[in-house]
PDB file of N, CA and C in Angstrom:
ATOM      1  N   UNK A   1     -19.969  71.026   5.779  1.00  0.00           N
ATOM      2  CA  UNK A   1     -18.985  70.313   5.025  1.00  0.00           C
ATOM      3  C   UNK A   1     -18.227  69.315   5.916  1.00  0.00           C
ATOM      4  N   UNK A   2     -17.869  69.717   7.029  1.00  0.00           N
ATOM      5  CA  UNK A   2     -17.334  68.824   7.912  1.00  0.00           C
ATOM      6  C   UNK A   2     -18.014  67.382   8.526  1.00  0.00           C
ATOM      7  N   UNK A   3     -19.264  67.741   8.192  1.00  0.00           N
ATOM      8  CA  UNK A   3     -20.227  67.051   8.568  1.00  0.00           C
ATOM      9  C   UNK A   3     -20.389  65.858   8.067  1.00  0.00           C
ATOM     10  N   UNK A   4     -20.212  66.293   6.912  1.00  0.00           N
ATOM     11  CA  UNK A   4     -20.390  65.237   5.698  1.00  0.00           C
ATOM     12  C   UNK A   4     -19.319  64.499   5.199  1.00  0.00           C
ATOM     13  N   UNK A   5     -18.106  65.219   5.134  1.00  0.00           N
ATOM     14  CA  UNK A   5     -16.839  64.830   5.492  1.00  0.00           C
ATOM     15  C   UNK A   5     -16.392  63.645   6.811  1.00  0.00           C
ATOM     16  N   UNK A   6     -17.048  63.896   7.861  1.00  0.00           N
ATOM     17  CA  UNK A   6     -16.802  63.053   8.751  1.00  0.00           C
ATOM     18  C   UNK A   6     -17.311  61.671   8.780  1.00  0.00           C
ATOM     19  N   UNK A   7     -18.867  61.862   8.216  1.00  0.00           N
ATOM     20  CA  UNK A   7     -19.925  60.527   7.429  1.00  0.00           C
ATOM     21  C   UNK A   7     -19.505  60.090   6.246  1.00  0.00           C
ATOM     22  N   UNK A   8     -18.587  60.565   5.212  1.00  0.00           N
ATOM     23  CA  UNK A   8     -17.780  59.918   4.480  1.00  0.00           C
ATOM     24  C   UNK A   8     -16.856  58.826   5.292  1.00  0.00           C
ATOM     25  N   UNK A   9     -15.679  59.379   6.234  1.00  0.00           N
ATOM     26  CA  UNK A   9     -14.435  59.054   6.922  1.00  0.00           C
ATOM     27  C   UNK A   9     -15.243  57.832   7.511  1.00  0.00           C
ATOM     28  N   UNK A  10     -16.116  58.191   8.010  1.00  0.00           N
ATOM     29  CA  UNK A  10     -16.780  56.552   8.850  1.00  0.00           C
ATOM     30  C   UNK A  10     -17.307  55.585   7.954  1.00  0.00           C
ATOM     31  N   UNK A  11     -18.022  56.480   7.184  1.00  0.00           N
ATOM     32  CA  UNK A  11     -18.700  55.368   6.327  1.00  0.00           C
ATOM     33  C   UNK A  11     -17.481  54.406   5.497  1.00  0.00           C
ATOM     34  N   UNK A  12     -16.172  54.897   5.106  1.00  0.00           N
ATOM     35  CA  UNK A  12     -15.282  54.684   4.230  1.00  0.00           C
ATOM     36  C   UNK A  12     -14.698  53.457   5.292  1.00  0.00           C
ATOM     37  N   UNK A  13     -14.792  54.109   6.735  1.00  0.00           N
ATOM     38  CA  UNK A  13     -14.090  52.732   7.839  1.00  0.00           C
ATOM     39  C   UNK A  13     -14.696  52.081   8.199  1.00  0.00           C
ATOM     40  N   UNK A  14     -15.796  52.135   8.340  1.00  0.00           N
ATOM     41  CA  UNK A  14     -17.034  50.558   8.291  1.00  0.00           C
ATOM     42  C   UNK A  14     -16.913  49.636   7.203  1.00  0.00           C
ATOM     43  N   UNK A  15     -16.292  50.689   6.072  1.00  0.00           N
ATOM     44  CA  UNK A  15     -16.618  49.427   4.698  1.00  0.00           C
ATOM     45  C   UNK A  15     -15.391  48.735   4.862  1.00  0.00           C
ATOM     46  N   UNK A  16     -14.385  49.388   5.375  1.00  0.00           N
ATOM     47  CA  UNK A  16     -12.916  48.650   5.145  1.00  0.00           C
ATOM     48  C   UNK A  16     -12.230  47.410   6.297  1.00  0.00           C
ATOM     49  N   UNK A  17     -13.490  48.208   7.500  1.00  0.00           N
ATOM     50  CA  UNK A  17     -13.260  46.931   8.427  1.00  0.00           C
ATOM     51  C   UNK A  17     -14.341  45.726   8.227  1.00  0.00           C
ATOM     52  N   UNK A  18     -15.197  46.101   7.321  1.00  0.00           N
ATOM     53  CA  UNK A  18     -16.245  45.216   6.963  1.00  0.00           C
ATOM     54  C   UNK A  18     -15.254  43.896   6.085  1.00  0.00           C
ATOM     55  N   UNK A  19     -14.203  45.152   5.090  1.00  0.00           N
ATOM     56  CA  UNK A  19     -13.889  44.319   4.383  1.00  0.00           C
ATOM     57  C   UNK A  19     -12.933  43.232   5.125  1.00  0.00           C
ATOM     58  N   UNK A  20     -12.066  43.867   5.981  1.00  0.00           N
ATOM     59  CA  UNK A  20     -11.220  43.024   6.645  1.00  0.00           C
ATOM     60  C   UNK A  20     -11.752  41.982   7.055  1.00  0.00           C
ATOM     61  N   UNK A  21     -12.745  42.095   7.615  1.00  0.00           N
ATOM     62  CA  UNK A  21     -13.510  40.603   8.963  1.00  0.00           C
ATOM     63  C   UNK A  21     -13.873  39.783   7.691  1.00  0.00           C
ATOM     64  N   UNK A  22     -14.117  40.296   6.331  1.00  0.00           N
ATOM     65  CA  UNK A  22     -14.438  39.382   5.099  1.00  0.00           C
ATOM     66  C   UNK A  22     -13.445  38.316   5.063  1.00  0.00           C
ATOM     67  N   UNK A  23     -12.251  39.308   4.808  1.00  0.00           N
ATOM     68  CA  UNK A  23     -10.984  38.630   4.949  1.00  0.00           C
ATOM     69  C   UNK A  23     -10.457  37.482   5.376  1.00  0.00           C
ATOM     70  N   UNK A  24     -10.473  38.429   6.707  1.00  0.00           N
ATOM     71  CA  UNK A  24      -9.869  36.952   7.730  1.00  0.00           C
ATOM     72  C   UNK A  24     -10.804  36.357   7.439  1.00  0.00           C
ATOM     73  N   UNK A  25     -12.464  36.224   7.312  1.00  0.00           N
ATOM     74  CA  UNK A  25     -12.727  35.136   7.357  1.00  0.00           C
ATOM     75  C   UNK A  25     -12.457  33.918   6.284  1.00  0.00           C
ATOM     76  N   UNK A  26     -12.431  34.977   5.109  1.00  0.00           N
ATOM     77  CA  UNK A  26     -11.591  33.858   4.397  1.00  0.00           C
ATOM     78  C   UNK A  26     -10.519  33.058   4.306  1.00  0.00           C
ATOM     79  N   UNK A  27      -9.574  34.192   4.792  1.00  0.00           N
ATOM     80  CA  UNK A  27      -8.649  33.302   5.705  1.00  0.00           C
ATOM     81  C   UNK A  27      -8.537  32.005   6.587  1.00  0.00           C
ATOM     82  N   UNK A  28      -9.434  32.223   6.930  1.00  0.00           N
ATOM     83  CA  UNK A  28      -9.573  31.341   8.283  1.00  0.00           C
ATOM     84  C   UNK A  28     -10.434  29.826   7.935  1.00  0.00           C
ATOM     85  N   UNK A  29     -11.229  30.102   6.859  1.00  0.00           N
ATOM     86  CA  UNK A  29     -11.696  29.274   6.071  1.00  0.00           C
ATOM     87  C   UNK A  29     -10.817  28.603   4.723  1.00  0.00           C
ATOM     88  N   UNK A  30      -9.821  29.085   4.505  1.00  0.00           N
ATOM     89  CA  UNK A  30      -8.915  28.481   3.967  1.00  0.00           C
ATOM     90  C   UNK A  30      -7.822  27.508   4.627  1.00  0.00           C
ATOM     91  N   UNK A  31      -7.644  28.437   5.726  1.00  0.00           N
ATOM     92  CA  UNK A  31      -6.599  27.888   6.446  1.00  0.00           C
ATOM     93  C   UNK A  31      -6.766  26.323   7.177  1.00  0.00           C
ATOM     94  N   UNK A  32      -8.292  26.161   7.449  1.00  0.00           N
ATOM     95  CA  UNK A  32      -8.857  24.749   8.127  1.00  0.00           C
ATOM     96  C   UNK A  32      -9.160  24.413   7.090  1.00  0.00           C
ATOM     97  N   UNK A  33      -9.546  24.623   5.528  1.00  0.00           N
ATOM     98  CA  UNK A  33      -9.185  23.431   4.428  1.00  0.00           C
ATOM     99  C   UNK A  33      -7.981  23.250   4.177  1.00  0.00           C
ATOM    100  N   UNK A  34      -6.856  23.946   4.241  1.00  0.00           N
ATOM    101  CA  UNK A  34      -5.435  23.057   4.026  1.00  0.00           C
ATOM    102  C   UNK A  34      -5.354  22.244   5.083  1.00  0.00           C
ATOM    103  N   UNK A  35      -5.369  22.520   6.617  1.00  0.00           N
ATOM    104  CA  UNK A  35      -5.516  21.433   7.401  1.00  0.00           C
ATOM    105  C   UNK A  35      -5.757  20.075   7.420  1.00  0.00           C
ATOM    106  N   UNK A  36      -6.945  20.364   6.632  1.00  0.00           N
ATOM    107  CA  UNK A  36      -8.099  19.197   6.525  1.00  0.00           C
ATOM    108  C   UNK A  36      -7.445  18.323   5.570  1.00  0.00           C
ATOM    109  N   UNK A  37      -7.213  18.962   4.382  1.00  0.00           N
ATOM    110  CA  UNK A  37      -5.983  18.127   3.254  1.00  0.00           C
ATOM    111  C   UNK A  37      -5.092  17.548   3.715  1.00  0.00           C
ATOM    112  N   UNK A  38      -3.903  18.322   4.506  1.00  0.00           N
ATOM    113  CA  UNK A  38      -2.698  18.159   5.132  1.00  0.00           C
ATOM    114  C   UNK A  38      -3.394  16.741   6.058  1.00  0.00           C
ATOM    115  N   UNK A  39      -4.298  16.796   6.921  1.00  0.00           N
ATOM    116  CA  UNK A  39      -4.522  15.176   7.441  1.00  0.00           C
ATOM    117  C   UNK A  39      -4.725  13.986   6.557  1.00  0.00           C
ATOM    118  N   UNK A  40      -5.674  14.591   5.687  1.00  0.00           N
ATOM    119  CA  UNK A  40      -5.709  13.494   4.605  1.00  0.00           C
ATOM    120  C   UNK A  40      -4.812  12.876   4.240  1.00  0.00           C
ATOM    121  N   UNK A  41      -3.977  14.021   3.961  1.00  0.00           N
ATOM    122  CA  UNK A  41      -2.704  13.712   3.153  1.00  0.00           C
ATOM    123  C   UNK A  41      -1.722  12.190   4.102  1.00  0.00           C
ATOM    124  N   UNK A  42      -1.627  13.311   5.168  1.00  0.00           N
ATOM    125  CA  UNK A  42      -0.762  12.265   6.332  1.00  0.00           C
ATOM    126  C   UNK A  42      -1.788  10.861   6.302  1.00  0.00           C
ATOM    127  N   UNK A  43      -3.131  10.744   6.371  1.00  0.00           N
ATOM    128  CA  UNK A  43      -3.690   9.489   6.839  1.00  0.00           C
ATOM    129  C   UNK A  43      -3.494   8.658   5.340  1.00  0.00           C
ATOM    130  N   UNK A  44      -3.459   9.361   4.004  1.00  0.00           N
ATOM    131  CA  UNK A  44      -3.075   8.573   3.127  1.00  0.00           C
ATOM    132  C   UNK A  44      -1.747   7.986   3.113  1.00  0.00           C
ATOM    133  N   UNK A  45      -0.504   8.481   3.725  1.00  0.00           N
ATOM    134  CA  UNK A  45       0.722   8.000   3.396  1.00  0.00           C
ATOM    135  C   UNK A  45       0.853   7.144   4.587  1.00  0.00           C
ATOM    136  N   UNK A  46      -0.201   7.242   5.737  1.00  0.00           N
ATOM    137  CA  UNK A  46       0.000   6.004   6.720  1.00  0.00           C
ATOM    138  C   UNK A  46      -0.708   4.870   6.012  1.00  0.00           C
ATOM    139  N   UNK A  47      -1.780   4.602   5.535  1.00  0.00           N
ATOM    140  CA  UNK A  47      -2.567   4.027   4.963  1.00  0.00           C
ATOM    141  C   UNK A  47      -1.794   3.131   3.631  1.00  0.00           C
ATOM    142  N   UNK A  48      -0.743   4.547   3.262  1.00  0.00           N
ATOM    143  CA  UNK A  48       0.017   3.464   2.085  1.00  0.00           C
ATOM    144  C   UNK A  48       1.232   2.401   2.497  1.00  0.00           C
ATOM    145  N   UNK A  49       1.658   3.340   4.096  1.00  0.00           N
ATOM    146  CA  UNK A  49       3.384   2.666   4.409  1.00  0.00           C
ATOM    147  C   UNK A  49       2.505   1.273   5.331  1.00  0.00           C
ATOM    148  N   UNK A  50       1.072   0.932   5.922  1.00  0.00           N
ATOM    149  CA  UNK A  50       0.369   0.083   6.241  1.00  0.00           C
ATOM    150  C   UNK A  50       0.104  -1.490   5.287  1.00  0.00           C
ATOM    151  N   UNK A  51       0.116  -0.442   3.711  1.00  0.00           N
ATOM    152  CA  UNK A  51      -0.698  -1.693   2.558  1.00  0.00           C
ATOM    153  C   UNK A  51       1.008  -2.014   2.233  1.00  0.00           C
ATOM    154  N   UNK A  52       2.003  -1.468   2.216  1.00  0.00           N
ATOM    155  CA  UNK A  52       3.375  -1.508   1.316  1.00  0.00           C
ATOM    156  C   UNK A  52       4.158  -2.893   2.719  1.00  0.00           C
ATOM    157  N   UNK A  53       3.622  -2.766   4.283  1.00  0.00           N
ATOM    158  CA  UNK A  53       3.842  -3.419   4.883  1.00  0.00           C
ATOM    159  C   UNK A  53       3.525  -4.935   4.962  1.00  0.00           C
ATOM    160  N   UNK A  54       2.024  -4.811   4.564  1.00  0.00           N
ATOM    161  CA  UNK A  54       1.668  -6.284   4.267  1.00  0.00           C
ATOM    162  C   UNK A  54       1.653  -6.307   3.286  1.00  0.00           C
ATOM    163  N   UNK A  55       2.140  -5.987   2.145  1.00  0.00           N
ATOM    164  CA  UNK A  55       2.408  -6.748   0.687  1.00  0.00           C
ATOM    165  C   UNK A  55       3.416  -6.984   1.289  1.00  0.00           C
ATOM    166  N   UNK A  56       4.640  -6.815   1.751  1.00  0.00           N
ATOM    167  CA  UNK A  56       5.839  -7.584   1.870  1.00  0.00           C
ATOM    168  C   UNK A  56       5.342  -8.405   2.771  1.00  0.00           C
ATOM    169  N   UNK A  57       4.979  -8.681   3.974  1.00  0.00           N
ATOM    170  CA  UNK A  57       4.324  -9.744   4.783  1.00  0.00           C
ATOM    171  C   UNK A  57       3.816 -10.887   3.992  1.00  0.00           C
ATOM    172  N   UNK A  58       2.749 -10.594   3.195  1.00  0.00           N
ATOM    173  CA  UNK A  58       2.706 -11.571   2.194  1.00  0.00           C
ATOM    174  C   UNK A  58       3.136 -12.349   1.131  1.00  0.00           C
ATOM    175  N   UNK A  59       4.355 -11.419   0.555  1.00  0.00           N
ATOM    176  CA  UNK A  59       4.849 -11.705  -0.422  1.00  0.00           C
ATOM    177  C   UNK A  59       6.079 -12.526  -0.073  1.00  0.00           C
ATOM    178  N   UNK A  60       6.674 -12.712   1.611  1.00  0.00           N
ATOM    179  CA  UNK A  60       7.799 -13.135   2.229  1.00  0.00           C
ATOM    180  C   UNK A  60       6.709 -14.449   2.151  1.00  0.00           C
ATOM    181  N   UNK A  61       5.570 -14.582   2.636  1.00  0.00           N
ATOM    182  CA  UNK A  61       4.980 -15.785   2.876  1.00  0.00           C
ATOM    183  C   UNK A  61       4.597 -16.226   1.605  1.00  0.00           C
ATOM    184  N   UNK A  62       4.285 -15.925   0.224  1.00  0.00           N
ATOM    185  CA  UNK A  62       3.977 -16.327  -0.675  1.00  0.00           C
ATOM    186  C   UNK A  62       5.583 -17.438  -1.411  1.00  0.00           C
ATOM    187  N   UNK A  63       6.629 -16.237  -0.642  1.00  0.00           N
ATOM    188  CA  UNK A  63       7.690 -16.899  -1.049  1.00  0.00           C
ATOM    189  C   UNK A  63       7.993 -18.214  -0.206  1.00  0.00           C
ATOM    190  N   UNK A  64       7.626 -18.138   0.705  1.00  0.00           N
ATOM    191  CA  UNK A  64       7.949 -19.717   1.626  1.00  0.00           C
ATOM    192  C   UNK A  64       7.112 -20.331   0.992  1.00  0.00           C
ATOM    193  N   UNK A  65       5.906 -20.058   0.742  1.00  0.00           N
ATOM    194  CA  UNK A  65       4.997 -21.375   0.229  1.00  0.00           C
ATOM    195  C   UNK A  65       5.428 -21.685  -1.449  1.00  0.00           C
ATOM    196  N   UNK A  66       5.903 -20.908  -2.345  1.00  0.00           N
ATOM    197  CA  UNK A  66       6.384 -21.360  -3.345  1.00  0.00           C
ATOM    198  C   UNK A  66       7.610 -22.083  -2.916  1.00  0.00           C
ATOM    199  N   UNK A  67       8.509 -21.906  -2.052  1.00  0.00           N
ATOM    200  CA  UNK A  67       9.595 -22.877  -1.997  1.00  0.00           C
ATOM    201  C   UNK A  67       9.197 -24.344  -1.392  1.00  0.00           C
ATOM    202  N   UNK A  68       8.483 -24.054  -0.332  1.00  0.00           N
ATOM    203  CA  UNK A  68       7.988 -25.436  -0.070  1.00  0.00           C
ATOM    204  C   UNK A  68       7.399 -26.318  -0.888  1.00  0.00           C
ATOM    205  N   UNK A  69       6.327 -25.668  -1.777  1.00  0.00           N
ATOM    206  CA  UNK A  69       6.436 -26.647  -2.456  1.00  0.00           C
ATOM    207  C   UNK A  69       6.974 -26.910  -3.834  1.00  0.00           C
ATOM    208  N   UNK A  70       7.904 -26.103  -3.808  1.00  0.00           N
ATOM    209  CA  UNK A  70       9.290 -26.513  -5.032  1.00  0.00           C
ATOM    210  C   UNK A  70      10.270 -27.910  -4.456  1.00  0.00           C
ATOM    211  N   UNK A  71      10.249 -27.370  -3.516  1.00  0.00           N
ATOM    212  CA  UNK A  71      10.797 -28.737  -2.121  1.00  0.00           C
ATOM    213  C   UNK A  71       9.991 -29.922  -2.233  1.00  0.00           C
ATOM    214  N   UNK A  72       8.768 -29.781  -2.394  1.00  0.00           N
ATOM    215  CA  UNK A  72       7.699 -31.130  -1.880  1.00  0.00           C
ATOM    216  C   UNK A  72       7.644 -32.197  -3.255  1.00  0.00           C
ATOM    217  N   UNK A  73       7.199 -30.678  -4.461  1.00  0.00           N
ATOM    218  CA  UNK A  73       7.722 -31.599  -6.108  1.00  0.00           C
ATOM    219  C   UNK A  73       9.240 -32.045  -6.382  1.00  0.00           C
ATOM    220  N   UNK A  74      10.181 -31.202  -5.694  1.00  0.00           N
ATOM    221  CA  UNK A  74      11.540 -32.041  -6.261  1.00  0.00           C
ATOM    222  C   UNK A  74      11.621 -33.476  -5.674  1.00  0.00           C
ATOM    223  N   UNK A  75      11.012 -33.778  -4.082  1.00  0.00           N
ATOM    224  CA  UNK A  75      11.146 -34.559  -3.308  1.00  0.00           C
ATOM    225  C   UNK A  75      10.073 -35.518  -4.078  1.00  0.00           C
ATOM    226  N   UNK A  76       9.265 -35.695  -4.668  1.00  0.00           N
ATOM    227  CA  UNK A  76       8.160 -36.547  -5.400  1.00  0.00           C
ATOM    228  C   UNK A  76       8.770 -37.007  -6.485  1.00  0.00           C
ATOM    229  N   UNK A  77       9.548 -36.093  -7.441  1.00  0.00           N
ATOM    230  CA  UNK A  77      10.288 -36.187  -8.557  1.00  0.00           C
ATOM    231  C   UNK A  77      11.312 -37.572  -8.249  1.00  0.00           C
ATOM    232  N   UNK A  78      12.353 -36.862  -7.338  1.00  0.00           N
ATOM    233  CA  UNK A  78      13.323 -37.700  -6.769  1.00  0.00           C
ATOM    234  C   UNK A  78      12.891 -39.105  -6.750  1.00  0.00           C
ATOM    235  N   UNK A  79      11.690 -39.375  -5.764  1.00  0.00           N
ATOM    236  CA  UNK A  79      10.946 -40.319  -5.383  1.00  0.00           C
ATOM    237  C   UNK A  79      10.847 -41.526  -6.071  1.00  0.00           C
ATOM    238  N   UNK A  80       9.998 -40.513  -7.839  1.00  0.00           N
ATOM    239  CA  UNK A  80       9.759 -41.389  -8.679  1.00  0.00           C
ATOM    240  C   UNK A  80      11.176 -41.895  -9.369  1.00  0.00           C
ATOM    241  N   UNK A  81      12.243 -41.081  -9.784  1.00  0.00           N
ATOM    242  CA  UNK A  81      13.461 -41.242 -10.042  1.00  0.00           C
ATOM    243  C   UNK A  81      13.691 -43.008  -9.827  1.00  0.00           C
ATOM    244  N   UNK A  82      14.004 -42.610  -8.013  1.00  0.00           N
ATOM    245  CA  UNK A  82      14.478 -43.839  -7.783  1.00  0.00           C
ATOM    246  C   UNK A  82      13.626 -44.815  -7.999  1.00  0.00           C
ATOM    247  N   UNK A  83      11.887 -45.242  -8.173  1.00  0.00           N
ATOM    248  CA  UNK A  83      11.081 -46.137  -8.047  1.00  0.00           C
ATOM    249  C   UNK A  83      11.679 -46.527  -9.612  1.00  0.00           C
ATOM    250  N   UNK A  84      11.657 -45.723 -10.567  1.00  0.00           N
ATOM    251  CA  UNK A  84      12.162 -46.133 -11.833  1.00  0.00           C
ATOM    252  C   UNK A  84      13.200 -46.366 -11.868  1.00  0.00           C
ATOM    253  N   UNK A  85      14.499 -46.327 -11.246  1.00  0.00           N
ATOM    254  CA  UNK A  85      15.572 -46.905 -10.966  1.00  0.00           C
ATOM    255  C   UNK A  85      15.536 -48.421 -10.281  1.00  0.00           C
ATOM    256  N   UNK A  86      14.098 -48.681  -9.257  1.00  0.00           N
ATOM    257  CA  UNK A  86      14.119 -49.818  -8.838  1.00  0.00           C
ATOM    258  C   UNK A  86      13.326 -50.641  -9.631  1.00  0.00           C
ATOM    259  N   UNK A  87      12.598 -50.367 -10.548  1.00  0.00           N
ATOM    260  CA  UNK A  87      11.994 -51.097 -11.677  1.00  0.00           C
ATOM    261  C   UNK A  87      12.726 -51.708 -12.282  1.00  0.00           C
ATOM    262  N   UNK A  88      13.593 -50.968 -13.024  1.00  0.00           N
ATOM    263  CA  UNK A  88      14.790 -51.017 -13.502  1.00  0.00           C
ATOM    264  C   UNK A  88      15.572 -52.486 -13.140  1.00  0.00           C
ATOM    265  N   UNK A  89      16.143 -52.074 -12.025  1.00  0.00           N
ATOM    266  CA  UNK A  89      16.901 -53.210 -11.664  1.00  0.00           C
ATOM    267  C   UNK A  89      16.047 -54.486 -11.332  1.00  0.00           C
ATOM    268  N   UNK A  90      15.197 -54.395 -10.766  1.00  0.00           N
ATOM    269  CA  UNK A  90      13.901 -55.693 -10.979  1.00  0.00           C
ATOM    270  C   UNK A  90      13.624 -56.465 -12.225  1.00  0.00           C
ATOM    271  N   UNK A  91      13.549 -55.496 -13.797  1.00  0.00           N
ATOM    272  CA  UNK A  91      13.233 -55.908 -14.596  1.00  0.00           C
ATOM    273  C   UNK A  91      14.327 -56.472 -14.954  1.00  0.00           C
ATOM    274  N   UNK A  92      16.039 -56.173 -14.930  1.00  0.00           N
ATOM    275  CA  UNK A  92      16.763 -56.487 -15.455  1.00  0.00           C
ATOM    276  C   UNK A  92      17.389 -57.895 -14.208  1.00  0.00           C
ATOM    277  N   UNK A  93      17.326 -58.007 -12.952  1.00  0.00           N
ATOM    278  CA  UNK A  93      17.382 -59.368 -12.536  1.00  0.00           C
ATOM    279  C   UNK A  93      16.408 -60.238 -13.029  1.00  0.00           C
ATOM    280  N   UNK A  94      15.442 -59.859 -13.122  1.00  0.00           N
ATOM    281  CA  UNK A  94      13.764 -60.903 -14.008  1.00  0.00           C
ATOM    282  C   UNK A  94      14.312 -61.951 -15.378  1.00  0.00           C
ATOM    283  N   UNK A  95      15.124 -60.476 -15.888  1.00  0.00           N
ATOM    284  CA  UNK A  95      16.109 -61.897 -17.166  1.00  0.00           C
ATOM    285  C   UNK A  95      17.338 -62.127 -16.432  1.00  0.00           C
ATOM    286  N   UNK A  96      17.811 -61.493 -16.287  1.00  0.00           N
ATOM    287  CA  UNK A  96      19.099 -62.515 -15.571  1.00  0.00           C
ATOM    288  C   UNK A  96      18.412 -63.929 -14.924  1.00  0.00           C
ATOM    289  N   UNK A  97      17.441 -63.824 -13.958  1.00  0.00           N
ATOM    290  CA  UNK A  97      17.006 -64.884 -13.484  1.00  0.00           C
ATOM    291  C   UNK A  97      16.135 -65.907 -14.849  1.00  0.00           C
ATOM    292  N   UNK A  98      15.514 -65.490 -15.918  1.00  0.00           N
ATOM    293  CA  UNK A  98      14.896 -66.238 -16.618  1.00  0.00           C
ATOM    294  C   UNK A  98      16.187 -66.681 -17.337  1.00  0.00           C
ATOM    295  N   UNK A  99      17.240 -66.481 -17.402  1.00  0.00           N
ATOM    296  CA  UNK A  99      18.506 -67.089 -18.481  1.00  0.00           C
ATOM    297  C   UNK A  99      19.350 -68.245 -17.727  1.00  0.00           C
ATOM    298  N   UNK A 100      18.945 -68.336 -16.411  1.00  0.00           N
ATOM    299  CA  UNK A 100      19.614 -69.304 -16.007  1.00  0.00           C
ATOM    300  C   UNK A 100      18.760 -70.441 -15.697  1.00  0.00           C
TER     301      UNK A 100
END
C-alpha cells in the first residue's frame, strides 16, 4: 500500500510540476507579446509626434506661401489700380487738350 501510495505522491508531483513549467511558459510567452505591443505602441506614438511635426512644418510654410502671394496679387491689383488711374487722367487731358 505504501508502495503505491508513494507512485501516486510522485506521479501527482510530476504532473503538477509539469503543469507549472506549462505555466511559466505561458507566462513567459505572454509576457514578450505585451512587450512586443508596448514597442509598437511607443514606435507608433513616435511615428505620430514625427508626422504631427511636419504637418505643422508644412502648414507654417503653406502659410508663407499663401501670404506671399496674397502680397504679390494685392501688389498687381494696386498696379493695375493706378495704370487705370493713369488712363484716366490721359484720357481726360486728351479733351481738355482737343477743346482748346
Amino acid at each position: 500500500m505504501k508502495l503505491t501510495r508513494s507512485i501516486i505522491i510522485a506521479f501527482f508531483a510530476v504532473f503538477v510540476a509539469s503543469c507549472n513549467k506549462e505555466k511559466a511558459a505561458i507566462d513567459t510567452k505572454t509576457e514578450s507579446t505585451k512587450d512586443a505591443i508596448d514597442k509598437t505602441k511607443d514606435a507608433v506614438d513616435a511615428s505620430a509626434r514625427n508626422a504631427k511635426k511636419e504637418a505643422d512644418a508644412n502648414a507654417a510654410t503653406d502659410k508663407a506661401n499663401i501670404e506671399a502671394k496674397k502680397l504679390s496679387v494685392q501688389a498687381q491689383l494696386e498696379a493695375d489700380k493706378r495704370k487705370v488711374e493713369a488712363d484716366a487722367a490721359a484720357a481726360k487731358a486728351t479733351i481738355d487738350a482737343d477743346k482748346k
